[in-house]
N, C-alpha and C. Protein backbone atom coordinates (compact mmCIF):
# COMPACT_ATOMS: atom_id res chain seq x y z
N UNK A 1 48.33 13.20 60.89
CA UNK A 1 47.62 14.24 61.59
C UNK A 1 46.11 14.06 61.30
N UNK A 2 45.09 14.04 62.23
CA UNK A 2 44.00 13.78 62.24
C UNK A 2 43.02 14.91 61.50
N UNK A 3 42.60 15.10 61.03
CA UNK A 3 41.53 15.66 60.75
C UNK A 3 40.12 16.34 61.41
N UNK A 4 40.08 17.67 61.74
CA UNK A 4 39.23 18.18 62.62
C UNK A 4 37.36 17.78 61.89
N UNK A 5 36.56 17.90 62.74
CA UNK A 5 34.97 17.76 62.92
C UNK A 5 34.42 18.22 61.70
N UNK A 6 35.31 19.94 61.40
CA UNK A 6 34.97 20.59 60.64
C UNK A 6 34.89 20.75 59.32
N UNK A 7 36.54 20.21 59.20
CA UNK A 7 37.15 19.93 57.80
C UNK A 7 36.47 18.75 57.06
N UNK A 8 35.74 17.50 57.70
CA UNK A 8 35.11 16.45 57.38
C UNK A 8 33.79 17.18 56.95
N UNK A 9 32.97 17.33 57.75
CA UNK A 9 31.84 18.15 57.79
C UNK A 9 32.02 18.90 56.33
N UNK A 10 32.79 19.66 55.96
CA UNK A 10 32.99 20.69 54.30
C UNK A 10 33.38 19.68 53.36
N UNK A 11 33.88 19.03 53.75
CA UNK A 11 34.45 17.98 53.06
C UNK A 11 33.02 17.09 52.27
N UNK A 12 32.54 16.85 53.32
CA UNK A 12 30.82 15.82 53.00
C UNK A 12 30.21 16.59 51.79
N UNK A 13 30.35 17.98 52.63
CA UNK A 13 29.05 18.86 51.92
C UNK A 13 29.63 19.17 50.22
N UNK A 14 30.98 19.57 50.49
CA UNK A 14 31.19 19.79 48.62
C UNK A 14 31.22 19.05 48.21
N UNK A 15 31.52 17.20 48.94
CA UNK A 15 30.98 16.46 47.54
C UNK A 15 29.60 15.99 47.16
N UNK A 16 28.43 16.68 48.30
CA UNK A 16 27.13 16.22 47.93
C UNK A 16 26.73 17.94 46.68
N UNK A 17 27.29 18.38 47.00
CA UNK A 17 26.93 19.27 46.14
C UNK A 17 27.38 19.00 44.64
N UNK A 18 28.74 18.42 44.66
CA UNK A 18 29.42 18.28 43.01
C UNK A 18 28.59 17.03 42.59
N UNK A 19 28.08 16.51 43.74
CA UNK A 19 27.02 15.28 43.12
C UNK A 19 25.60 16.05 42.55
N UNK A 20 24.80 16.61 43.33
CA UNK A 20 23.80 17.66 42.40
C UNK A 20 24.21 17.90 41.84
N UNK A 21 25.37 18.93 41.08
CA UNK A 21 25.62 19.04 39.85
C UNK A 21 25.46 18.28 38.74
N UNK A 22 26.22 16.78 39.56
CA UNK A 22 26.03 16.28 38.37
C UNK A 22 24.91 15.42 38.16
N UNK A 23 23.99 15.38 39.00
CA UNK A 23 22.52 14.79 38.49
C UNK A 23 21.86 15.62 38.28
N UNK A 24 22.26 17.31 38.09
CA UNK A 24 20.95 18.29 37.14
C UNK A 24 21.60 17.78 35.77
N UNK A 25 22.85 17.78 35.81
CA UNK A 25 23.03 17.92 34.43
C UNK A 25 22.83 16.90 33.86
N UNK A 26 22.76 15.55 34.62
CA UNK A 26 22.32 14.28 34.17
C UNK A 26 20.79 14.76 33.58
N UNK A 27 19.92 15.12 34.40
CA UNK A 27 18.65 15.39 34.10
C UNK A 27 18.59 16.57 32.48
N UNK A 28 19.17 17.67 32.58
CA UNK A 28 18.97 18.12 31.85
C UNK A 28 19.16 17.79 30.68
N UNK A 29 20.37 16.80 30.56
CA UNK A 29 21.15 16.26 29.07
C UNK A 29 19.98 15.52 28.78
N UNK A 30 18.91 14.55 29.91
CA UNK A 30 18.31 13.68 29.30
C UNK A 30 17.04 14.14 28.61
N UNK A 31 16.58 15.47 29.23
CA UNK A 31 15.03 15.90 28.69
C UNK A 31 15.61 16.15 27.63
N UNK A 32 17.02 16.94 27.20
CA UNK A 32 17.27 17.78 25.68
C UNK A 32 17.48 16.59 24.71
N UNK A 33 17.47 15.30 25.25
CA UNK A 33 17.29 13.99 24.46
C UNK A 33 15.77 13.77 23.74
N UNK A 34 15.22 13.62 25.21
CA UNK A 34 13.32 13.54 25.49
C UNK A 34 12.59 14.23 24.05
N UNK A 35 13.11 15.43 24.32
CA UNK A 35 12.22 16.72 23.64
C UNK A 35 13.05 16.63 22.49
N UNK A 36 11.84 16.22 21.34
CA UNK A 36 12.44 16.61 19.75
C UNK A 36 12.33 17.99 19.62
N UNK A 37 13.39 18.66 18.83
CA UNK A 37 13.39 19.84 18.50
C UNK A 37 12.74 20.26 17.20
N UNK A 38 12.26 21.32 17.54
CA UNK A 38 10.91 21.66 17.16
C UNK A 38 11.84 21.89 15.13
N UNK A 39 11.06 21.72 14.38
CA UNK A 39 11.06 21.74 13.58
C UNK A 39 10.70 23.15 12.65
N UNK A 40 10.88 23.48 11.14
CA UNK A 40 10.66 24.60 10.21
C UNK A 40 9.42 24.39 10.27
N UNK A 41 8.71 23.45 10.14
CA UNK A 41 7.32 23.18 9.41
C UNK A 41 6.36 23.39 10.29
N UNK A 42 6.86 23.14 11.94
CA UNK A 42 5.74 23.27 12.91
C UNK A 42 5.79 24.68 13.17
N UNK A 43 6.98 25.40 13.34
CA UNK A 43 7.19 26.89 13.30
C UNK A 43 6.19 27.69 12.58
N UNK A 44 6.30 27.39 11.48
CA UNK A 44 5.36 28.07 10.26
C UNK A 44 3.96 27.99 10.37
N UNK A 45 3.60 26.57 11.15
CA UNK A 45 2.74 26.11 11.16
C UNK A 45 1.98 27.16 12.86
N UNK A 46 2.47 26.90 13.45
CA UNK A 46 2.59 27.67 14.51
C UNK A 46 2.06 29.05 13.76
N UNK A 47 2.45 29.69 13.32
CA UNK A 47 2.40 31.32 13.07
C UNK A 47 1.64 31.33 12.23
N UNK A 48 1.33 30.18 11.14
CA UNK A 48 -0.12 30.31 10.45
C UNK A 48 -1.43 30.54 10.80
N UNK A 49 -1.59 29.96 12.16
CA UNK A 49 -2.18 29.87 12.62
C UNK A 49 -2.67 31.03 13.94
N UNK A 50 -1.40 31.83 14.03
CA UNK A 50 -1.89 32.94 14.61
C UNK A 50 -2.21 33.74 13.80
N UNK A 51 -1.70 33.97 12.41
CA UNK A 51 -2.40 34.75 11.88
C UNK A 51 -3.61 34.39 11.66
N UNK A 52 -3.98 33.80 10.94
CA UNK A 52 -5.41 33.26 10.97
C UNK A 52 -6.52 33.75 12.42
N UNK A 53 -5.73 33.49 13.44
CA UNK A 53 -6.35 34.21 14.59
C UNK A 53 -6.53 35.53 14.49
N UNK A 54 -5.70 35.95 14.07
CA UNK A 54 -5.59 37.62 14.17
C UNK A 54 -6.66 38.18 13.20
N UNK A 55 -6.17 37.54 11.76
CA UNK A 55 -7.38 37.68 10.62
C UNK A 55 -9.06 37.67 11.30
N UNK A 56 -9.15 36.93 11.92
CA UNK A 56 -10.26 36.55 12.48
C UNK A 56 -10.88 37.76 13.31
N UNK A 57 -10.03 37.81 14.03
CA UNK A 57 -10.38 39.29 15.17
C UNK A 57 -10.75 40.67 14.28
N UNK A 58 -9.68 40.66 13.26
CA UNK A 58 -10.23 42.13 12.23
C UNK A 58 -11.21 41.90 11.68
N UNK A 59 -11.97 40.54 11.77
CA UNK A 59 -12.99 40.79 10.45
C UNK A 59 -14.51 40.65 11.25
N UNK A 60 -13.98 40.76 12.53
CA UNK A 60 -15.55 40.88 13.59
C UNK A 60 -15.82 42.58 14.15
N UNK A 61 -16.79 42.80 13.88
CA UNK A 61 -17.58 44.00 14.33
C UNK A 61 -17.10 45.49 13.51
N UNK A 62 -16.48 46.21 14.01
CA UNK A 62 -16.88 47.38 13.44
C UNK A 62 -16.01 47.12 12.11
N UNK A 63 -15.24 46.47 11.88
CA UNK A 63 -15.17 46.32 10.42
C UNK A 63 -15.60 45.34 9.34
N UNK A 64 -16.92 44.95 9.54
CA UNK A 64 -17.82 45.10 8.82
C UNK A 64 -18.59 46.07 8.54
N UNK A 65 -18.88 47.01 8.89
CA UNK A 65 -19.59 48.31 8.91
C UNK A 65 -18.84 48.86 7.56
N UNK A 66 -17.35 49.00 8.29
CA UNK A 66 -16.62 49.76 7.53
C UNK A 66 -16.28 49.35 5.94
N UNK A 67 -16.40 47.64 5.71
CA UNK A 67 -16.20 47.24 4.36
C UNK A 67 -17.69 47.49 3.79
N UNK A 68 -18.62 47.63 4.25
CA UNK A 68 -20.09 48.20 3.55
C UNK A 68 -19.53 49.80 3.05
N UNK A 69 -19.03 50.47 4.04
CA UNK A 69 -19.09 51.80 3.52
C UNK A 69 -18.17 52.03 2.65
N UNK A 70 -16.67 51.16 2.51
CA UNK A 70 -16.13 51.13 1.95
C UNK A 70 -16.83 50.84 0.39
N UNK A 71 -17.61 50.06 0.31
CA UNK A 71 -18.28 49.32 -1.33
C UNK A 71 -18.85 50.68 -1.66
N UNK A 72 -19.66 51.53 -0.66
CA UNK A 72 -20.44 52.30 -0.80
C UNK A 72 -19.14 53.45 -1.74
N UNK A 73 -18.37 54.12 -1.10
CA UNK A 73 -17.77 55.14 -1.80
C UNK A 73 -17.29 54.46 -2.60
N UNK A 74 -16.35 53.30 -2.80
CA UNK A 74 -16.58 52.80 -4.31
C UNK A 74 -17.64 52.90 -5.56
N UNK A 75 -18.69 52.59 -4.97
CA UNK A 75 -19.34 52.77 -6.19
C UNK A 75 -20.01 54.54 -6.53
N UNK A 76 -19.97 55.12 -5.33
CA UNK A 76 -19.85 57.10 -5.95
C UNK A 76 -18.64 56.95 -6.82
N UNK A 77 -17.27 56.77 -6.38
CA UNK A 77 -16.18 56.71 -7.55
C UNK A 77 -16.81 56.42 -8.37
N UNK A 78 -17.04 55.56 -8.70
CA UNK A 78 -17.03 54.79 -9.93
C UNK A 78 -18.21 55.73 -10.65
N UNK A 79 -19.19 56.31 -10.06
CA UNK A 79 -20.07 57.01 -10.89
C UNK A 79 -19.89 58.42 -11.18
N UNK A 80 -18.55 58.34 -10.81
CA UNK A 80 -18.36 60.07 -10.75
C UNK A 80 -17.46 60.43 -11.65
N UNK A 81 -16.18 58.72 -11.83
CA UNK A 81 -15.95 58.19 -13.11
C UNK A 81 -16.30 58.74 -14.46
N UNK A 82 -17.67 57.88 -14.48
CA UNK A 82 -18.38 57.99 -15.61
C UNK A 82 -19.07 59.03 -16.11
């Protein structure tokens, strides 16, 4: 029994599709080869370094003001101390 226009036609298409499948996953298996995984040391290293950023941002503008005034009532303590 012959085979209709149609049935060929679905036929084509699901196996070009099970073929994409399997060349994403070809692709994907190969970058997760590609790409070394990231390591403890760069992690740390990574976040050291935002802090350091961050540190940076608190220690511009109005808190400098504020570590002057800060020394300042320190040293009333300290004389009020004594």
């Amino acid at each position: 029994m012959p085979r209709g226009r149609s049935t060929f036609s679905k036929r084509q298409k699901e196996q070009a599709r099970q073929q994409r499948q399997r060349d994403k996953a070809a692709r994907r298996d190969q970058r997760k080869q590609e790409k070394p995984a990231p390591t403890l040391d760069d992690d740390m290293t990574a976040l050291r370094e935002h802090a350091e950023a961050q540190a940076a941002l608190f220690h511009i503008g109005p808190a400098n003001s504020n570590s002057a005034e800060g020394s300042e009532s320190d040293n009333n303590e300290s004389s009020q101390d004594a």
